[in-house]
Protein backbone atom coordinates (compact mmCIF):
# COMPACT_ATOMS: atom_id res chain seq x y z
CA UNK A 1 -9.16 -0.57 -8.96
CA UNK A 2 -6.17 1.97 -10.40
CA UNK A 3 -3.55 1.13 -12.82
CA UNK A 4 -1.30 1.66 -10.22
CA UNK A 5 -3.03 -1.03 -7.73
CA UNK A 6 -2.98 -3.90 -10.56
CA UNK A 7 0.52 -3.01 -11.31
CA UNK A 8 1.36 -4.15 -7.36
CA UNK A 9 -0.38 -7.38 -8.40
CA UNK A 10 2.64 -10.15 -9.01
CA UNK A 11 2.48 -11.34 -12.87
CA UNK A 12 3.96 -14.77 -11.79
CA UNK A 13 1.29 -15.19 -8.95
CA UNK A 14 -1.57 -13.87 -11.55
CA UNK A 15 -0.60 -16.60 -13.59
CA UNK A 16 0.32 -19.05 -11.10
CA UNK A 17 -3.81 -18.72 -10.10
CA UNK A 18 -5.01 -19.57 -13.41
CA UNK A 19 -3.03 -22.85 -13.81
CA UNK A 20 -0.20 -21.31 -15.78
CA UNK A 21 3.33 -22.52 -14.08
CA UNK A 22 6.80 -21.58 -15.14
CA UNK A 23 9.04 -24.38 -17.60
CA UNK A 24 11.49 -23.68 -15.70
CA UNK A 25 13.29 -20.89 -13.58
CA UNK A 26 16.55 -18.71 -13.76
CA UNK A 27 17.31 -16.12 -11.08
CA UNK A 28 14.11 -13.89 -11.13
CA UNK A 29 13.27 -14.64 -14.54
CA UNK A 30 10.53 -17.10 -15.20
CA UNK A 31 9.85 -19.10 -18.58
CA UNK A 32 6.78 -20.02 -19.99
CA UNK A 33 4.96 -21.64 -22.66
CA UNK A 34 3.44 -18.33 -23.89
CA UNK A 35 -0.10 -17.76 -22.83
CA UNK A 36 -0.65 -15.15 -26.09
CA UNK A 37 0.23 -18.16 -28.75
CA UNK A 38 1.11 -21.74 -29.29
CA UNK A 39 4.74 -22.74 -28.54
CA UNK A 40 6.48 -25.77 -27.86
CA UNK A 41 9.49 -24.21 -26.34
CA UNK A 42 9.25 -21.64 -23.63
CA UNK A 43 10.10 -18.34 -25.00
CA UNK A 44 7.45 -16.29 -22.30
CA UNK A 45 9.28 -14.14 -19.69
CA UNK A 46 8.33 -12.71 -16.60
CA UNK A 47 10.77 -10.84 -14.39
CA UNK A 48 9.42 -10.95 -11.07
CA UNK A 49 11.72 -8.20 -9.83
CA UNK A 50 10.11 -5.79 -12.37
CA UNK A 51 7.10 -7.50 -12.48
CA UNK A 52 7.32 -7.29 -16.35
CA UNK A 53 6.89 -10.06 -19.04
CA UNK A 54 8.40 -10.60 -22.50
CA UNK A 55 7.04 -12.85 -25.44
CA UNK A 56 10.32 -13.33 -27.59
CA UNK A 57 8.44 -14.95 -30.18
CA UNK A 58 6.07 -12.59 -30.96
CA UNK A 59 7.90 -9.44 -29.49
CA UNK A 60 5.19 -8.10 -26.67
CA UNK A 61 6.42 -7.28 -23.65
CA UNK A 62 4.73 -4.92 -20.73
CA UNK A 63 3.42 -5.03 -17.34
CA UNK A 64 0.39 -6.64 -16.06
CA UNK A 65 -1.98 -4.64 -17.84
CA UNK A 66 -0.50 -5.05 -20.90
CA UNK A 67 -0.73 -8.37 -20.36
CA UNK A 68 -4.55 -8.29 -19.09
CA UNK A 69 -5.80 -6.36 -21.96
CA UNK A 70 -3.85 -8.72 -24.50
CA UNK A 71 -5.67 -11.83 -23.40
CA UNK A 72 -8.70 -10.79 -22.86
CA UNK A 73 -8.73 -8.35 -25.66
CA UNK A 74 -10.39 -5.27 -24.04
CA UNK A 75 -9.45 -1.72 -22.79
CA UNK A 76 -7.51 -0.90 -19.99
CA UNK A 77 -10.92 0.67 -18.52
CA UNK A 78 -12.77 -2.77 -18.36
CA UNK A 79 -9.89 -4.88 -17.51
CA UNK A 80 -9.55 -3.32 -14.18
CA UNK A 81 -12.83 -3.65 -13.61
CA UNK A 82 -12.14 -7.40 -14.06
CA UNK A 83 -9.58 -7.27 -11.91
CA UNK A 84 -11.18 -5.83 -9.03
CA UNK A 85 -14.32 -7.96 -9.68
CA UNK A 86 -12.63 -11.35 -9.79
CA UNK A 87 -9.76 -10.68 -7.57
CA UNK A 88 -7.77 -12.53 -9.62
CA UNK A 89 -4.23 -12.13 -7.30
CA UNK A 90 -6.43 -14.33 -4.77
CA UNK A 91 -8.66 -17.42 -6.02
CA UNK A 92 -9.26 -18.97 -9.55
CA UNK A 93 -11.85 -17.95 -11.85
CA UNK A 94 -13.81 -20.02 -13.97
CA UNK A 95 -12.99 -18.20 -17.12
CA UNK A 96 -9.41 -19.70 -17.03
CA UNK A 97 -10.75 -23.22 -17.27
CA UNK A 98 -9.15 -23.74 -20.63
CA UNK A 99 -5.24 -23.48 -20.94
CA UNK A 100 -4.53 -19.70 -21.97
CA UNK A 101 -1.54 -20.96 -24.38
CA UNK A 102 -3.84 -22.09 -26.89
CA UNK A 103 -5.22 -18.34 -27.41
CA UNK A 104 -4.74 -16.82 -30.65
CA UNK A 105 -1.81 -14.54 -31.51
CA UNK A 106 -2.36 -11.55 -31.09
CA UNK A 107 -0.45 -7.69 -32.04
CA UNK A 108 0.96 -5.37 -29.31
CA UNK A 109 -0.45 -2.29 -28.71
CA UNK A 110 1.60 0.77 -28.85
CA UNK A 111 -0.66 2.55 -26.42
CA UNK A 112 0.02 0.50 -23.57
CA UNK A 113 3.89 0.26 -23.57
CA UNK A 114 5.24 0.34 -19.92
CA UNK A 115 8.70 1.72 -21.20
CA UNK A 116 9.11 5.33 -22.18
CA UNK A 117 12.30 6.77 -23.35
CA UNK A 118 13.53 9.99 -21.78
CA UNK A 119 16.65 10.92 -23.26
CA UNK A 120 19.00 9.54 -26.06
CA UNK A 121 22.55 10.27 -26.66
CA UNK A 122 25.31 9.14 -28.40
CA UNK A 123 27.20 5.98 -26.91
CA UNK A 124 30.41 6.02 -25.35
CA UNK A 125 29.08 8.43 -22.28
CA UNK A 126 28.08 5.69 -19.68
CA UNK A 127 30.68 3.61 -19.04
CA UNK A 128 28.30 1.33 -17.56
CA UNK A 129 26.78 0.88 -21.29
CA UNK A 130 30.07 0.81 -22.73
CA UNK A 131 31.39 -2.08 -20.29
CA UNK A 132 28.47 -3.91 -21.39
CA UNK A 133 28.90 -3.70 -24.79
CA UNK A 134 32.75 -4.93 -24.18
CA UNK A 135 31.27 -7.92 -22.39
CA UNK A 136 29.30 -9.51 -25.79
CA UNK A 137 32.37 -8.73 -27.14
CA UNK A 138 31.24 -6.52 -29.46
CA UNK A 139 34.33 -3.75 -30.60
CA UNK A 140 32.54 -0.33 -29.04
CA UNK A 141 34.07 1.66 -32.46
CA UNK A 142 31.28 -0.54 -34.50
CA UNK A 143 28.73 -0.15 -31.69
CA UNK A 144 28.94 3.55 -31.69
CA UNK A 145 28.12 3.65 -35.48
CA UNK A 146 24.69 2.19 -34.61
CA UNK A 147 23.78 2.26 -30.89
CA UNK A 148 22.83 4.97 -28.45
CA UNK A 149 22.85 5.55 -25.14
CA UNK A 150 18.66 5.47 -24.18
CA UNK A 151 17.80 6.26 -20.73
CA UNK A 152 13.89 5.56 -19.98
CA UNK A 153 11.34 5.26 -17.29
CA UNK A 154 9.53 2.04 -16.50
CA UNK A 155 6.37 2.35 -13.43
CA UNK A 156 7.87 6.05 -12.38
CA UNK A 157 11.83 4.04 -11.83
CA UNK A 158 14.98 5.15 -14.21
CA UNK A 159 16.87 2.86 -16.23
CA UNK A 160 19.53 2.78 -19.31
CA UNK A 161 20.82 0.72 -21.59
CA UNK A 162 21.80 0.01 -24.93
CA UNK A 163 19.59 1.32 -27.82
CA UNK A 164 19.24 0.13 -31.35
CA UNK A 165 16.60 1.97 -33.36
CA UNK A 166 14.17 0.14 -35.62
CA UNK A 167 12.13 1.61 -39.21
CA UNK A 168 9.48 2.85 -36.94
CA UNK A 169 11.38 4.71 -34.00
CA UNK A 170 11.22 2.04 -31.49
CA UNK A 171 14.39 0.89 -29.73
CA UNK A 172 15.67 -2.17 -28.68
CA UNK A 173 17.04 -1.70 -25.34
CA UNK A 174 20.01 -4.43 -23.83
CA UNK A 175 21.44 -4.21 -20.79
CA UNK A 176 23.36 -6.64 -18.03
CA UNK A 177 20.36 -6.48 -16.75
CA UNK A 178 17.23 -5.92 -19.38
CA UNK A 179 16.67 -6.99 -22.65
CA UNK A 180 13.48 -5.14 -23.66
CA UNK A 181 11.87 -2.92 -26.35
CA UNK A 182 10.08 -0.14 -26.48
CA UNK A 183 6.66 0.75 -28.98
CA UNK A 184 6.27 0.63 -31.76
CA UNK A 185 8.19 -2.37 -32.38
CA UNK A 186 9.86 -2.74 -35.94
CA UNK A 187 12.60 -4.10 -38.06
CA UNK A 188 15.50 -2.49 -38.83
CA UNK A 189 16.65 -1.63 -42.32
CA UNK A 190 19.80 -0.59 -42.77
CA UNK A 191 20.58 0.52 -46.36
CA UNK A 192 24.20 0.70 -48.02
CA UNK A 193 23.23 0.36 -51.63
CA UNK A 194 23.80 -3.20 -52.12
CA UNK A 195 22.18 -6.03 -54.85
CA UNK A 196 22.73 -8.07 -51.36
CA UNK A 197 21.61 -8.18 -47.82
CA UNK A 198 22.16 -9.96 -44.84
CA UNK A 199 19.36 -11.29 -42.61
CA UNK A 200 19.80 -11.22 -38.76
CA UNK A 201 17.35 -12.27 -35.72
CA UNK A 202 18.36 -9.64 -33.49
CA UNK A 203 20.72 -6.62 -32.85
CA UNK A 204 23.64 -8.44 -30.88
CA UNK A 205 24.32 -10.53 -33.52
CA UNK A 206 24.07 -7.86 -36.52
CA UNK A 207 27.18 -5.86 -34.50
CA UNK A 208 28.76 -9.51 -33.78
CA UNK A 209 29.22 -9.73 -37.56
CA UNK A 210 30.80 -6.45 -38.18
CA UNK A 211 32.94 -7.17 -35.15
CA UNK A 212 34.06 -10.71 -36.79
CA UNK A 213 34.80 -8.99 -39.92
CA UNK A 214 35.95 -5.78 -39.15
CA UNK A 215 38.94 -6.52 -40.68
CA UNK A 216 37.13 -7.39 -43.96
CA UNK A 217 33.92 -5.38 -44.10
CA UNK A 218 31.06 -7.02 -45.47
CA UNK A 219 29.55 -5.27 -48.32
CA UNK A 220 26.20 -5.46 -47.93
CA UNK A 221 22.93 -4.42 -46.85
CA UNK A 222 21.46 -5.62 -43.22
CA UNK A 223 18.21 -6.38 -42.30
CA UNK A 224 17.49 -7.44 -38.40
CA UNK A 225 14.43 -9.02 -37.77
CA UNK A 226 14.16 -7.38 -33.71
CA UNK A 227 11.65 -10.31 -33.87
CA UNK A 228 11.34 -13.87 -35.51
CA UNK A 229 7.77 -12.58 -35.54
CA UNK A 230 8.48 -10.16 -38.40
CA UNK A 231 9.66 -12.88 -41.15
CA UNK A 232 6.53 -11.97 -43.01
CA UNK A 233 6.88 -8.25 -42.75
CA UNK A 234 10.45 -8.68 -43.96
CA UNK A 235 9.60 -10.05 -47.76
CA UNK A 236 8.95 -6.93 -49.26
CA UNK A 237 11.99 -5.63 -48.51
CA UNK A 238 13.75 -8.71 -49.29
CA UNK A 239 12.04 -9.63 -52.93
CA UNK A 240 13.49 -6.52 -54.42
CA UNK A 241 17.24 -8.37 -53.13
CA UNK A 242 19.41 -10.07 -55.71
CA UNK A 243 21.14 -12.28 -53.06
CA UNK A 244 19.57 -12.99 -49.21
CA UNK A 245 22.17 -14.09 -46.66
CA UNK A 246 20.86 -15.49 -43.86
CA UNK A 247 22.31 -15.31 -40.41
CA UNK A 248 19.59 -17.11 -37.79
CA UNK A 249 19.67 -18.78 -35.00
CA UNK A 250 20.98 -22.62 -34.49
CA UNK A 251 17.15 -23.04 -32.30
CA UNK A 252 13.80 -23.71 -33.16
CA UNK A 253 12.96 -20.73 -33.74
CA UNK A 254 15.41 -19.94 -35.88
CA UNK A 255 14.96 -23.38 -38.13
CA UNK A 256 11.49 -22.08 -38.90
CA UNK A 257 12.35 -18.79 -39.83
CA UNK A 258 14.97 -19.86 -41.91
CA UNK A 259 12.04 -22.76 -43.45
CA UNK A 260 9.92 -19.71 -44.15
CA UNK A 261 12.55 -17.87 -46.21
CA UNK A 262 13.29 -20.72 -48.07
CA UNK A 263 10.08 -20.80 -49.46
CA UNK A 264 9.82 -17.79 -50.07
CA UNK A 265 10.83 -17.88 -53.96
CA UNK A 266 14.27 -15.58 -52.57
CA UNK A 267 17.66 -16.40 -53.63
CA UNK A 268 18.67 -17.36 -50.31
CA UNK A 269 22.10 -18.66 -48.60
CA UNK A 270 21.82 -19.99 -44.94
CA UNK A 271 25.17 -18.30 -43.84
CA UNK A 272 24.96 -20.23 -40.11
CA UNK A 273 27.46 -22.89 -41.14
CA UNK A 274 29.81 -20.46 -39.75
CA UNK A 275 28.58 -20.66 -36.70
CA UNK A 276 27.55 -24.00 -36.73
CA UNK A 277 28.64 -25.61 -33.35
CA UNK A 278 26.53 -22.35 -31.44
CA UNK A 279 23.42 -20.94 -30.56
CA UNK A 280 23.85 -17.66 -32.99
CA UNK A 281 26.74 -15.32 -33.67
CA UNK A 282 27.23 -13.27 -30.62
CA UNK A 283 27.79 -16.86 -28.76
CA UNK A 284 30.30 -17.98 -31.71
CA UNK A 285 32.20 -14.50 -31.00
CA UNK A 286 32.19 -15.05 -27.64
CA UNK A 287 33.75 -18.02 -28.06
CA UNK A 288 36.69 -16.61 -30.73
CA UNK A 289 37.54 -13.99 -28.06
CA UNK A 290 38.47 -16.71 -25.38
CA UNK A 291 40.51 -18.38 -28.23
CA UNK A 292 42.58 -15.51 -28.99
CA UNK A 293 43.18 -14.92 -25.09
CA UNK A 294 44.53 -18.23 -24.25
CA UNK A 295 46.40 -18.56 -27.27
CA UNK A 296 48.19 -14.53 -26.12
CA UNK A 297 48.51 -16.29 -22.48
CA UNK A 298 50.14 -19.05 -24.13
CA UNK A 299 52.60 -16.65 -25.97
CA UNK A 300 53.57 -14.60 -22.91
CA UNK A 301 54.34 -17.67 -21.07
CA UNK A 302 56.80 -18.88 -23.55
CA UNK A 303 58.14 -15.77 -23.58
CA UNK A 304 58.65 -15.31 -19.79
CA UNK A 305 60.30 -18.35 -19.80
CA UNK A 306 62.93 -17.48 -22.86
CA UNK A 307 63.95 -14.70 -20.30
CA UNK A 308 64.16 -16.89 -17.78
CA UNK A 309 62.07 -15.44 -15.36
């Protein structure tokens, strides 16, 4: 068997044969209880259009030989071998007795990223990029400061999207329709010369803050996480902070990270009360942006009305 043969084999029917079934499912995305760790709440993403998955908590993503070589922890040489042997699209194999979500974690491996960047330019060229970036309600003045426009090839097709580079040249892509990353996946550091910093999960919500307080700028340095996965990998940056402000997610995954930094020995301040009554910031601003709206509707209609038309 090729690569490109077990990349025409369907992820979601692959793991619908070995006894691994969706939570629950949205559109062409289906969510599982991830089959690379142990999870309670289904964070695992397959999009059966691209036939690509996603683990959000432990940020690997890839096709289906990505996926093959991560839980069975061999080459791509001898997983297609396995592939071919077992026919694993068609019947169910013994070696799946056990449930695969109780694997160890396991680290991605650069080599076998499905996602490879082409060209990268400055935002503010696509207005297809640009219209998205309007849509999270994110000002595009801020987003141009620290996005790009990426444009990259997945299995031989061309895409774009939003790109925010991490510390080791990886980018987080977002688009209407993608949310991705490509190798090596990182944090993202982003130094001003500050005693303090501010700790974000992911990208959307780092440019949701400026946007909320672009009117007051926050003076600070910014950490983003790309990954809840990287709370470890973010304390040595952190310990040499006087002050850690932390801006996480209102979800589980979220409450542990923010556990984790508490015991960390760092002066840290859980910032999310802000935010309280939402998921994370980029919902919160969201949610300010419809305020202000009906409250200008409001105004023009009194208006209208003083002029008697």
């Amino acid at each position: 068997m090729t690569c490109q043969q077990a990349k025409e084999i369907s992820i979601v029917e692959f793991l619908k044969s070995n006894h691994i079934l969706p939570e629950y499912i949205r559109g062409k995305d289906h969510w599982y209880l991830s089959p690379l760790r142990q999870e309670n709440t289904a964070s695992f993403k397959v999009n059966s259009e691209l036939n690509l998955f996603y683990d959000h908590g432990s940020g690997i993503g890839g096709d289906i030989i990505d996926l093959g070589c991560q839980l069975f922890k061999c080459d791509v040489k001898e997983l297609l071998s396995k592939l071919e042997f077992d026919s694993f699209l068609f019947q169910q194999q013994p070696v799946f007795k056990r449930p695969l979500h109780i694997l160890n974690s396991v680290t991605q491996n650069a080599d076998f990223s499905p996602i490879k960047i082409m060209h990268v330019q400055p935002l503010g060229n696509n207005p297809a990029i640009t219209d998205y970036i309007k849509s999270r309600g994110i000002a595009p003045e801020i987003a141009r400061q620290y996005c790009q426009e990426v444009y990259y090839h997945i299995g031989g097709k061309s895409y774009f999207a939003a790109g925010f580079k991490n510390n080791s040249g990886g980018y987080e892509l977002r688009s209407q329709y993608f949310k991705g990353s490509s190798s090596p996946k990182d944090i993202s550091h982003i130094e001003n010369g500050n005693q303090s910093v501010c700790v974000i999960e992911g990208f959307m919500d780092f440019l949701s803050l400026l946007t909320l307080r672009k009117e007051e700028p926050i003076r600070s340095d910014f950490l983003i996480l790309n990954s809840v996965s990287f709370v470890d990998r973010s304390m040595e940056i952190l310990k040499d902070y006087k002050n850690v402000f932390l801006y996480l997610d209102h979800d589980n995954a979220g409450r542990k990270a923010l556990g984790k930094f508490e015991a960390s020995g760092l002066n840290t301040i859980d910032s999310s009360g802000t935010y309280q009554k939402f998921k994370d910031l980029n919902e919160y601003l969201l949610d300010q942006d419809t305020r202000q709206q009906e409250q200008s509707q409001r105004k023009d209609l009194k208006k209208s009305r003083g002029l008697g038309i």
